[in-house]
Protein backbone atom coordinates (compact mmCIF):
# COMPACT_ATOMS: atom_id res chain seq x y z
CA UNK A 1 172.98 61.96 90.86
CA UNK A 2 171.72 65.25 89.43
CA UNK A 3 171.22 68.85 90.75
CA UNK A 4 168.57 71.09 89.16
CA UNK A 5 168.76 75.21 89.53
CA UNK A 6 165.19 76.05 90.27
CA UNK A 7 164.25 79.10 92.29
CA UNK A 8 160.59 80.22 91.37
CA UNK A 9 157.49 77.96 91.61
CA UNK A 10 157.41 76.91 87.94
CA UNK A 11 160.89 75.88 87.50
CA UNK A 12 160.60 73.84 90.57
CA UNK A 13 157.07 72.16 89.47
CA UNK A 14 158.70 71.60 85.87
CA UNK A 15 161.49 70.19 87.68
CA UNK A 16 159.60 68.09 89.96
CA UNK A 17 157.85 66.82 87.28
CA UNK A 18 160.60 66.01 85.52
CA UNK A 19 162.46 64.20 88.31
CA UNK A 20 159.14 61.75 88.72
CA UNK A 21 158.79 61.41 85.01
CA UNK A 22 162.53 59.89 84.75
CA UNK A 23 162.22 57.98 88.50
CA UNK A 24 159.55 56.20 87.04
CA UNK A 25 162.11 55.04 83.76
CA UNK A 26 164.98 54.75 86.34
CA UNK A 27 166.62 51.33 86.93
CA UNK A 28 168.46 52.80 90.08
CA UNK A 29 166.29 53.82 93.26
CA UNK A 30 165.89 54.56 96.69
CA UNK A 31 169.03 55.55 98.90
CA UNK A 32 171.59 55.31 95.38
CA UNK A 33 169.82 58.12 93.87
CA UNK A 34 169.95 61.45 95.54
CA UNK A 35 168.88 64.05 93.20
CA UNK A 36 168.20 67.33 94.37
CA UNK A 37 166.97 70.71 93.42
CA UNK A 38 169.03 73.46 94.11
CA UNK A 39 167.41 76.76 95.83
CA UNK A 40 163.94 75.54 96.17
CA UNK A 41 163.38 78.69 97.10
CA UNK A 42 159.38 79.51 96.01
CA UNK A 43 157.30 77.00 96.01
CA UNK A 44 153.36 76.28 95.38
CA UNK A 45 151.81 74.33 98.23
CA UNK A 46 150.93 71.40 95.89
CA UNK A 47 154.79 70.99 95.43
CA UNK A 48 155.92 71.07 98.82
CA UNK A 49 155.05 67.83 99.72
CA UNK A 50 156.26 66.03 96.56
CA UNK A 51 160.29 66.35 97.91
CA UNK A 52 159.40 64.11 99.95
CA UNK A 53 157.32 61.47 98.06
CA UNK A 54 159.55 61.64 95.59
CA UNK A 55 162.83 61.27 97.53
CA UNK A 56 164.53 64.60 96.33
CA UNK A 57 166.53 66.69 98.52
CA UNK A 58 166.04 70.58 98.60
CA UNK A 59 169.48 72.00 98.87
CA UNK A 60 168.75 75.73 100.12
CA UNK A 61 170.35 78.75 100.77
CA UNK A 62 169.12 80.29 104.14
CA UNK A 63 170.59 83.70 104.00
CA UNK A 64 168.57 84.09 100.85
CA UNK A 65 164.98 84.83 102.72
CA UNK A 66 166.48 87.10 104.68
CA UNK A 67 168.26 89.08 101.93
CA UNK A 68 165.43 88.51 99.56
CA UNK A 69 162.50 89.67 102.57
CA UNK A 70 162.30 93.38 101.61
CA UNK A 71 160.77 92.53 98.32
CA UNK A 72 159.14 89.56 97.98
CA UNK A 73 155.95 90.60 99.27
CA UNK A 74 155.72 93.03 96.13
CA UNK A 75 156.87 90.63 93.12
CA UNK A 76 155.42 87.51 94.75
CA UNK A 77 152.01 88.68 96.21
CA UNK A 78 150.90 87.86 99.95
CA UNK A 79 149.40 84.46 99.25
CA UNK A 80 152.51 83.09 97.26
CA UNK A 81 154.72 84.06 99.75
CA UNK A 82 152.88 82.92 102.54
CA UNK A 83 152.05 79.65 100.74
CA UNK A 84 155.06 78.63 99.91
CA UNK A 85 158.14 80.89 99.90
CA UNK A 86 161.16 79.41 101.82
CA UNK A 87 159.39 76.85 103.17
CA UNK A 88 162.18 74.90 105.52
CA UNK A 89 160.24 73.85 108.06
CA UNK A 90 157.31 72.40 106.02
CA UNK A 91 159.71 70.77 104.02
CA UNK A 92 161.40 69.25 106.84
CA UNK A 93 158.37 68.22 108.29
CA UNK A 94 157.43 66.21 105.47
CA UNK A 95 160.42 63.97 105.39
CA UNK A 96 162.43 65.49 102.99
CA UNK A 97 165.90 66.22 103.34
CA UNK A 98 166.94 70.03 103.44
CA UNK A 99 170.67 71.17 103.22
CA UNK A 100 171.81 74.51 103.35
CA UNK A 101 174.54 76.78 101.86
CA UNK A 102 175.75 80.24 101.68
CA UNK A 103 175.52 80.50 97.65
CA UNK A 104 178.79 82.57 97.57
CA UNK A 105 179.61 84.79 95.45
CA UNK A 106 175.92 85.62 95.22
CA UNK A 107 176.11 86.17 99.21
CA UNK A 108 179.15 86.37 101.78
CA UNK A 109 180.62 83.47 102.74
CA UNK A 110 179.42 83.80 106.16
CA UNK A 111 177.98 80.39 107.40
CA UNK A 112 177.17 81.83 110.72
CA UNK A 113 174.66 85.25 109.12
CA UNK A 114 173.07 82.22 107.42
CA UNK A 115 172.51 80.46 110.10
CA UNK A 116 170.89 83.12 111.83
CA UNK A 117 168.76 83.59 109.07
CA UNK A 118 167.83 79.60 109.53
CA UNK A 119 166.71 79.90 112.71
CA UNK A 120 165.20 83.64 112.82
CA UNK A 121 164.23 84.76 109.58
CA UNK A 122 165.13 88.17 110.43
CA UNK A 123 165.87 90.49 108.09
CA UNK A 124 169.20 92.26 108.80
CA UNK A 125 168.85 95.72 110.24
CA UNK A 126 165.44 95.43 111.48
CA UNK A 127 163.79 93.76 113.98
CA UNK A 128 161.34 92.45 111.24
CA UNK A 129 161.16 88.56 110.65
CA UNK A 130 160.15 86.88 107.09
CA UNK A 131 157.44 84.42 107.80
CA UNK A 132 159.00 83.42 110.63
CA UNK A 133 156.86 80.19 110.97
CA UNK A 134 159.26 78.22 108.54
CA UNK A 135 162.27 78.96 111.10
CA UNK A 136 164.07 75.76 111.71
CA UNK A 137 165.22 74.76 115.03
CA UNK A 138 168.70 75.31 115.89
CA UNK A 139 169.70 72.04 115.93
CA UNK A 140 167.69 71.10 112.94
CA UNK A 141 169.74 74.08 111.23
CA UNK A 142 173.21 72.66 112.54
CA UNK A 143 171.94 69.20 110.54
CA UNK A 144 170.75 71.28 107.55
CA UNK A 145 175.07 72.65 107.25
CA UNK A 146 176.38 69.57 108.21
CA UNK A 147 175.12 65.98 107.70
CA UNK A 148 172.99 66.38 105.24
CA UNK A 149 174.77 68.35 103.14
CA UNK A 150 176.80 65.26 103.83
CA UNK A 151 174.28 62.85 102.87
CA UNK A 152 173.34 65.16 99.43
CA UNK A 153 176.84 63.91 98.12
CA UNK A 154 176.97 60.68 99.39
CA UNK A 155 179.51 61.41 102.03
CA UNK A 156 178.01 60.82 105.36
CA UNK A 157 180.01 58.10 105.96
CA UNK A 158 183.36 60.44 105.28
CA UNK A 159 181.98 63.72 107.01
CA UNK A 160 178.89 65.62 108.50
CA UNK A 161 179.16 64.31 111.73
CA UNK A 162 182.23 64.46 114.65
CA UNK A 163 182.25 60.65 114.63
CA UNK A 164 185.34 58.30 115.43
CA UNK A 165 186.63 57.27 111.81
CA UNK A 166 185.27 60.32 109.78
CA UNK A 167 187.34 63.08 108.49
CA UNK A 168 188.75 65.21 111.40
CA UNK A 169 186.92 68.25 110.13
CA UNK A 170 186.19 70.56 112.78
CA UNK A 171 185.04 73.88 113.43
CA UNK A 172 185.55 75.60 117.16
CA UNK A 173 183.17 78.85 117.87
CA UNK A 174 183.44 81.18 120.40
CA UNK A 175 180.60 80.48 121.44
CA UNK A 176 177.49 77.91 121.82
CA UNK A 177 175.24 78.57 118.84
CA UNK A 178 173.03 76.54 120.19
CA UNK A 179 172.46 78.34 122.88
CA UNK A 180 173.33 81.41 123.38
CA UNK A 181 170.39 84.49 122.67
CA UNK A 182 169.41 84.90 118.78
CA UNK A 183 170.96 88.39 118.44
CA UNK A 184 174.61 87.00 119.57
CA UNK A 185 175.18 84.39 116.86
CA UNK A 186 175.77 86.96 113.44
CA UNK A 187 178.81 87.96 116.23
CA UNK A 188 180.31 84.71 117.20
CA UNK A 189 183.94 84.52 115.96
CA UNK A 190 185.50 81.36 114.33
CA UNK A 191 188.44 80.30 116.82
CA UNK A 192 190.06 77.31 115.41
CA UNK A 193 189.41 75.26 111.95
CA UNK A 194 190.67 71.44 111.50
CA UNK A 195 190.38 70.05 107.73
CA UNK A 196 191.39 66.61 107.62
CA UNK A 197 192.93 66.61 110.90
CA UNK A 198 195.44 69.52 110.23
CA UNK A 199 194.52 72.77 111.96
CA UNK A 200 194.02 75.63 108.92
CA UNK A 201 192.66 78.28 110.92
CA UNK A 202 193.83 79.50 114.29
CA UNK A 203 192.99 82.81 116.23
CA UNK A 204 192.23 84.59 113.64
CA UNK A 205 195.53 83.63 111.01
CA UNK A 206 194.72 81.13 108.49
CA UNK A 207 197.96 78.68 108.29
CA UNK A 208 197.56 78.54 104.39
């Protein structure tokens, strides 16, 4: 298993290219190797398919497009961006396997602003979204947090899922995420946190 920093179009292609150089060497295959590329953020249109062929993951940070949105346009260029900057959806579309993160300390810790960002691409303080055509769906942006962060690591057997025998790791909102209006979920409190079966978080007092 092996997890590549790559944020601009280059370093991902190099990386690519890399990855399917070594694949083709590689005596383990298929669902034992997971490698991934971390960030994934900007990508040339050539590349986005090749997660897919090539069985890498793209383990992204949502929150990122939003933050980034103000100037991208102006070190990127209009076709760059709207070729291939952020590209979620496409990705997902393909086949490939998107996770998602909230690259603390570079960001807040704030899973919930990042999922906002997943499914709105809205850049904070403005009603302006970010090429809002690679938004994923809500519950595709649950998965993107959950299992297959799960399945990046090998653990989807353990965690990623509220399934009988799995880790009792559990996370109670105030309110439906998936369902409530767009502009509501950035405010939705955390009411209760279970790790491993042993409540952590309660009300708004961590037990720790």
């Amino acid at each position: 298993q092996l997890a590549v920093h790559a944020i601009g179009d280059r370093a991902n292609r190099e990386t690519l290219d890399l990855y399917a150089s070594l694949f083709d060497e590689a005596e383990v295959n298929g669902e034992k190797r997971r490698w991934r590329v971390e960030h994934a953020q900007h990508l040339h249109p050539d590349d986005i398919p090749r997660f897919a062929d090539l069985g890498v993951m793209a383990s992204m940070q949502a929150i990122h497009a939003c933050s980034d949105a103000p100037y991208n346009y102006k070190r990127l260029g209009a076709e760059r961006v709207e070729g291939g900057a952020y590209p979620w959806k496409t990705l997902w579309n393909d086949g490939a396997i998107v996770g998602n993160g909230t690259d603390v300390p570079v960001e807040k810790i704030d899973p919930l602003a990042s999922y906002h960002c997943t499914v709105t691409r809205q850049v904070p303080g403005t009603d302006t979204t970010f090429t809002p055509d690679e938004t994923l769906t809500r519950r595709q942006a649950l998965k993107s947090y959950t299992i297959n962060n799960a399945r990046m690591t090998f653990a989807e057997d353990e965690k990623g899922t509220l399934t009988p025998g799995k880790l009792a790791d559990v996370t109670v909102l105030s309110d439906n995420i998936l369902e409530i209006p767009a502009d509501q979920i950035r405010d939705t409190q955390v009411d209760l946190t279970i790790l491993g079966g042993d409540v952590v978080y309660e009300g708004g007092a961590s037990s720790e």
